[in-house]
C-alpha atoms as a PDB file:
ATOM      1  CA  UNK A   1     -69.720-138.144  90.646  1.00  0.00           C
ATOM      2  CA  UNK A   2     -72.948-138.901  89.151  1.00  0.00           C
ATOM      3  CA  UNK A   3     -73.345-142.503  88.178  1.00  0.00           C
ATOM      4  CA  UNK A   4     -76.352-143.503  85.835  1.00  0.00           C
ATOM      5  CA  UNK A   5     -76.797-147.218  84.946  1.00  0.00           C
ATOM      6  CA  UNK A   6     -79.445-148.079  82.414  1.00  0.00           C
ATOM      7  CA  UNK A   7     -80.179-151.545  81.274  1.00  0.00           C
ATOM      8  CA  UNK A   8     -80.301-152.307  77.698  1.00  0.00           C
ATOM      9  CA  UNK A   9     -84.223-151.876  76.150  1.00  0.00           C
ATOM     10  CA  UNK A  10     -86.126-154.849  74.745  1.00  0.00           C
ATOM     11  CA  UNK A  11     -84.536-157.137  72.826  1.00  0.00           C
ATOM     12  CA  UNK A  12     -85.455-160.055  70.334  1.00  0.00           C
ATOM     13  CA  UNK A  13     -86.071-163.599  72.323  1.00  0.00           C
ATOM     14  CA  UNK A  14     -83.621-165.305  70.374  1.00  0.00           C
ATOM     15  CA  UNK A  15     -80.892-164.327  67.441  1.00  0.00           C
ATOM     16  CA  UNK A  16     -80.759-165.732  64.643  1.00  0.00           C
ATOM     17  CA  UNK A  17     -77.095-167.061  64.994  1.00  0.00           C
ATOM     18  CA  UNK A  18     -78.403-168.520  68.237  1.00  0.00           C
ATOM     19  CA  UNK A  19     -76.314-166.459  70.229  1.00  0.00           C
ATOM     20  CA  UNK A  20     -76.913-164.426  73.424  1.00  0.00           C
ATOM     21  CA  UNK A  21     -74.438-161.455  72.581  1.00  0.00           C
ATOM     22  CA  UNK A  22     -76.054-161.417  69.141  1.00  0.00           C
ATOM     23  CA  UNK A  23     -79.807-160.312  69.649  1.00  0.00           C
ATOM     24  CA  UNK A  24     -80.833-156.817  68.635  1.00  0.00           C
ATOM     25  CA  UNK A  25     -82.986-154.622  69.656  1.00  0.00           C
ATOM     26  CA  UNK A  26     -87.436-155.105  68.420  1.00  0.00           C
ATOM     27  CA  UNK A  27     -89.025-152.260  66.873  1.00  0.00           C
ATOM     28  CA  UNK A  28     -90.722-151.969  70.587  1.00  0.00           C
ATOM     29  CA  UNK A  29     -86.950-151.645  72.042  1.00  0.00           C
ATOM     30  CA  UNK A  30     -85.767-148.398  69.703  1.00  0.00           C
ATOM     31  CA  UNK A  31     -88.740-146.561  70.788  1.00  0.00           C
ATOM     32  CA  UNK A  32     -88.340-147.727  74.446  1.00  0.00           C
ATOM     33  CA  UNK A  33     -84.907-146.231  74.100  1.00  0.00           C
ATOM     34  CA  UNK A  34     -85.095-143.069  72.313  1.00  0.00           C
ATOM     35  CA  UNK A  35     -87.867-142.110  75.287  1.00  0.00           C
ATOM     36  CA  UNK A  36     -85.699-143.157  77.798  1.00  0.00           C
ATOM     37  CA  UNK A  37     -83.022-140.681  75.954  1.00  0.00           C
ATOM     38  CA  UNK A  38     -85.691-138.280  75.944  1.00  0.00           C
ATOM     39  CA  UNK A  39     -86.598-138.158  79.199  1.00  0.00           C
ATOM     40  CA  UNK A  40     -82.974-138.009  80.001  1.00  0.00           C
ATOM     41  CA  UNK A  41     -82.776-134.884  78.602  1.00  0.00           C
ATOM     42  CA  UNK A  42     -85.968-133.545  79.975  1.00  0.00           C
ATOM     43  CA  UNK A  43     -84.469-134.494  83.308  1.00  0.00           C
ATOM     44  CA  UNK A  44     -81.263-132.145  82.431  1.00  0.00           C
ATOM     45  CA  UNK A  45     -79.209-135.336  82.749  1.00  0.00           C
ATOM     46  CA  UNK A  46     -75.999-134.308  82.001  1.00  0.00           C
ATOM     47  CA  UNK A  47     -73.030-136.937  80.083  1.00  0.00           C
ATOM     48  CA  UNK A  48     -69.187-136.818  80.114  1.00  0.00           C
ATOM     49  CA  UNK A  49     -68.877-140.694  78.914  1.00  0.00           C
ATOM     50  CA  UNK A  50     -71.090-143.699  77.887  1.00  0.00           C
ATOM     51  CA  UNK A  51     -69.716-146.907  78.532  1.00  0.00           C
ATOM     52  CA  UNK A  52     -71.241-150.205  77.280  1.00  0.00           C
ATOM     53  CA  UNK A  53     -71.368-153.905  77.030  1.00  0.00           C
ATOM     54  CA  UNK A  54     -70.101-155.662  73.763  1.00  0.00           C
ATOM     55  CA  UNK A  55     -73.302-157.424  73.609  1.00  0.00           C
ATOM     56  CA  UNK A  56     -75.198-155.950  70.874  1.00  0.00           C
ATOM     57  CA  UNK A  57     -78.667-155.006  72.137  1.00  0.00           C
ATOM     58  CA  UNK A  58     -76.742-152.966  75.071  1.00  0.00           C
ATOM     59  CA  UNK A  59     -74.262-151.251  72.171  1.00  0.00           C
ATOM     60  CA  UNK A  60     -77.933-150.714  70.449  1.00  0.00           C
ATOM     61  CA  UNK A  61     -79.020-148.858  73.110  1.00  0.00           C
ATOM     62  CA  UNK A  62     -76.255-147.186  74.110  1.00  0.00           C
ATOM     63  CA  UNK A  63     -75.783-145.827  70.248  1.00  0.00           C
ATOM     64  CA  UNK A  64     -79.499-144.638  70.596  1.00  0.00           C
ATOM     65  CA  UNK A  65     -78.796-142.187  73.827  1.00  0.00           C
ATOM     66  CA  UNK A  66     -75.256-141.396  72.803  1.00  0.00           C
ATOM     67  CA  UNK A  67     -76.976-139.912  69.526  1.00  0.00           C
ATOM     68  CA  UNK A  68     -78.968-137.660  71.573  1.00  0.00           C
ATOM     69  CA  UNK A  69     -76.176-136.430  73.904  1.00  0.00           C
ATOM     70  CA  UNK A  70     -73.933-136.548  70.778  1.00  0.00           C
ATOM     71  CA  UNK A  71     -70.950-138.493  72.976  1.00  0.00           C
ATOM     72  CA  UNK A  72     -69.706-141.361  71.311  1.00  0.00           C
ATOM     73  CA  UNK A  73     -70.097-144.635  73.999  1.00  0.00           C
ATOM     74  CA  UNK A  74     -67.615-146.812  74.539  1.00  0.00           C
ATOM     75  CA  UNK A  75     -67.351-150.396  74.583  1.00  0.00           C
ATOM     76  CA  UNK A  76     -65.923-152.326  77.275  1.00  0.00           C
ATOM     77  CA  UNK A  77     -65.738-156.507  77.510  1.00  0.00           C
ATOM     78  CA  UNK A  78     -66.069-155.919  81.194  1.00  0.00           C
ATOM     79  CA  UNK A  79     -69.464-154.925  81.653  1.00  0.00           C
ATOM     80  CA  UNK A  80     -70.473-158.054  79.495  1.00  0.00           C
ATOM     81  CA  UNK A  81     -73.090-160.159  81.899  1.00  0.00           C
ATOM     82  CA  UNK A  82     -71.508-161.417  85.060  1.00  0.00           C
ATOM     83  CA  UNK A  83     -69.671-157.950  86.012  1.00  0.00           C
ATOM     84  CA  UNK A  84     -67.981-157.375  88.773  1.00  0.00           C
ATOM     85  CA  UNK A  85     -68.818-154.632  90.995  1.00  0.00           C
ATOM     86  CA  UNK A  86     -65.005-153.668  91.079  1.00  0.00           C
ATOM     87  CA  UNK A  87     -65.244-152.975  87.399  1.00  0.00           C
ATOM     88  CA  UNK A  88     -67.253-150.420  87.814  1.00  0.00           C
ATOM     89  CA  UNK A  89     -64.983-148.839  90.810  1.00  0.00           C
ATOM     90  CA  UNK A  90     -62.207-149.338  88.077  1.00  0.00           C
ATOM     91  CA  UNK A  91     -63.929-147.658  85.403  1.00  0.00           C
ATOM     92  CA  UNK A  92     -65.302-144.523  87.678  1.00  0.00           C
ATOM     93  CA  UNK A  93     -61.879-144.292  88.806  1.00  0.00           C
ATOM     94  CA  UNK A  94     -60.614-144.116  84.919  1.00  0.00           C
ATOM     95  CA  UNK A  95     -62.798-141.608  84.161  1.00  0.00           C
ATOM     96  CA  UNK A  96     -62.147-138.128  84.881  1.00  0.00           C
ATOM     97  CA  UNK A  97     -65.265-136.845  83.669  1.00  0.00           C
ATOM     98  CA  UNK A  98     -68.301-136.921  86.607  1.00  0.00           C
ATOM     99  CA  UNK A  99     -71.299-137.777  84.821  1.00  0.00           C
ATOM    100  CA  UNK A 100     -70.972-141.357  83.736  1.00  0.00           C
ATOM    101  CA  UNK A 101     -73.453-143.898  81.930  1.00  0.00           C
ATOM    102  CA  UNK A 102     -73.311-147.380  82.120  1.00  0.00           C
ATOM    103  CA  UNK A 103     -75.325-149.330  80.011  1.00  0.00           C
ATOM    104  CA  UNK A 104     -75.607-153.169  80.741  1.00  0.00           C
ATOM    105  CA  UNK A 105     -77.512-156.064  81.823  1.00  0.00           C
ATOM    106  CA  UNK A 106     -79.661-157.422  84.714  1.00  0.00           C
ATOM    107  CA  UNK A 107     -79.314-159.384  87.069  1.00  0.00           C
ATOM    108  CA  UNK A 108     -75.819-157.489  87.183  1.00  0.00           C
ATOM    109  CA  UNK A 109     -77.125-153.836  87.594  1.00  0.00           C
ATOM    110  CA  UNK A 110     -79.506-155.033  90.440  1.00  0.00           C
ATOM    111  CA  UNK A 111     -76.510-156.603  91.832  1.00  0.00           C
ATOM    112  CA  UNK A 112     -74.445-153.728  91.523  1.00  0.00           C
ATOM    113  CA  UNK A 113     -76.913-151.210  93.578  1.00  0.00           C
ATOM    114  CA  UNK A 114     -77.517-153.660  96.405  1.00  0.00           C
ATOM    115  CA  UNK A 115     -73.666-153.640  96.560  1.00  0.00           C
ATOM    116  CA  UNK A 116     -72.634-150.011  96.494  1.00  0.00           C
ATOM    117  CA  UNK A 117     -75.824-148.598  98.412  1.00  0.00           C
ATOM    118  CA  UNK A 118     -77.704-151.510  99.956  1.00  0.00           C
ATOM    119  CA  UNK A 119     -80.880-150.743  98.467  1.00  0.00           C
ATOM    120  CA  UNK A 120     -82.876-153.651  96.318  1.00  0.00           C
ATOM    121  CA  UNK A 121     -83.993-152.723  93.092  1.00  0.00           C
ATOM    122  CA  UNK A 122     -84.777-154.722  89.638  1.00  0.00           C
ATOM    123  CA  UNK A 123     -83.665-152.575  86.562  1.00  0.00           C
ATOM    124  CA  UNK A 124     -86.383-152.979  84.117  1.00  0.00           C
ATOM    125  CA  UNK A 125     -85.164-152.885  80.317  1.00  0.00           C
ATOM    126  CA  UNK A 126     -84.086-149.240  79.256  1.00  0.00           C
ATOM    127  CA  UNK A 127     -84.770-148.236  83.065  1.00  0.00           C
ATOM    128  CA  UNK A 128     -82.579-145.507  84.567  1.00  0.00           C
ATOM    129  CA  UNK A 129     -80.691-145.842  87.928  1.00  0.00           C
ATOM    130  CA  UNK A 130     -79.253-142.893  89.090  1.00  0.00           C
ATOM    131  CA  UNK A 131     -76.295-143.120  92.216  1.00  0.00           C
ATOM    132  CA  UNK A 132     -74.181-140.394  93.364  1.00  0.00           C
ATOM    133  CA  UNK A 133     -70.905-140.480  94.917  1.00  0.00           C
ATOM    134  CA  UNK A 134     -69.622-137.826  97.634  1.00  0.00           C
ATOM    135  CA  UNK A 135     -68.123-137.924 100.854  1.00  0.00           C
ATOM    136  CA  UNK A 136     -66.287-141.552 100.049  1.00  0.00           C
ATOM    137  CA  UNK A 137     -70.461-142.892  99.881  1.00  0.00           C
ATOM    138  CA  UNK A 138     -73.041-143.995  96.896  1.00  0.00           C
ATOM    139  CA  UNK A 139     -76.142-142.946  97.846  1.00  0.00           C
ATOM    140  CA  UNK A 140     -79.180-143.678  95.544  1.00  0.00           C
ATOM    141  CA  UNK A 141     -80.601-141.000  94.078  1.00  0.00           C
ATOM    142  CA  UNK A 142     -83.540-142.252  91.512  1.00  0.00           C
ATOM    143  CA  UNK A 143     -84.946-144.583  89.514  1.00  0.00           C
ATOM    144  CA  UNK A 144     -86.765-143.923  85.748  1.00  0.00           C
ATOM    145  CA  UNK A 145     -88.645-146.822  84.397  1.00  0.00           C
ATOM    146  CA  UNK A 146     -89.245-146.846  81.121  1.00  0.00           C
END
């Protein structure tokens, strides 16, 4: 199982409605993530499913690199902010593809590493996290910023 998580890429301050989930991506976040889609591919990442957050600079983003794997993401309420690590067991377990992206939101992907391989990180926006899983173990494998 190869597990990528990659946090959504720079976003707006402040929406105009006022609300969080609402803020979109800046001209400075679409480029962010199309090179972070590019050097996916360069990297001969490989994608069975794209799973996102409802929030809409994470669906942004996760549009963005789904249009360059051409694999439409899905979204998922649960990996709104505040996840729980056992969503993600949940949703790897779901899944019978290997090769799965997750695209949410710090402080919860930080959160998430330190839980399934003990190893402190701070996902910078549109960074990559790479983590596989064999022998019943995560074990990090890398780490793109953008």
């Amino acid at each position: 199982m190869e597990l990528y998580l990659l946090r959504h890429a720079i976003a707006e301050e402040r929406s105009a409605s006022g609300a969080d989930a609402h803020r979109v991506l800046t001209a400075a976040g679409i480029t962010q993530a199309t090179r972070t889609a590019m050097a996916m591919q360069t990297l001969n990442v490989r994608l069975n499913t794209i799973a996102t957050s409802p929030f809409y600079r994470a669906r942004q983003t996760a549009d963005i690199i789904a249009h360059t794997f051409q694999l439409p993401p899905v979204v998922d309420d649960r990996l709104a902010p505040g996840l729980d690590v056992n969503v993600i067991t949940h949703i790897v377990q779901q899944v019978p593809d290997q090769h799965v992206l997750i695209v949410a939101h710090e402080p919860d992907l930080s959160w998430l590493v330190w839980s399934l391989v003990g190893q402190r990180v701070t996902v910078q926006r549109s960074g990559l996290i790479r983590l596989d899983y064999t022998a019943n173990q995560w074990k990090f494998v890398f780490e793109l910023d953008p």
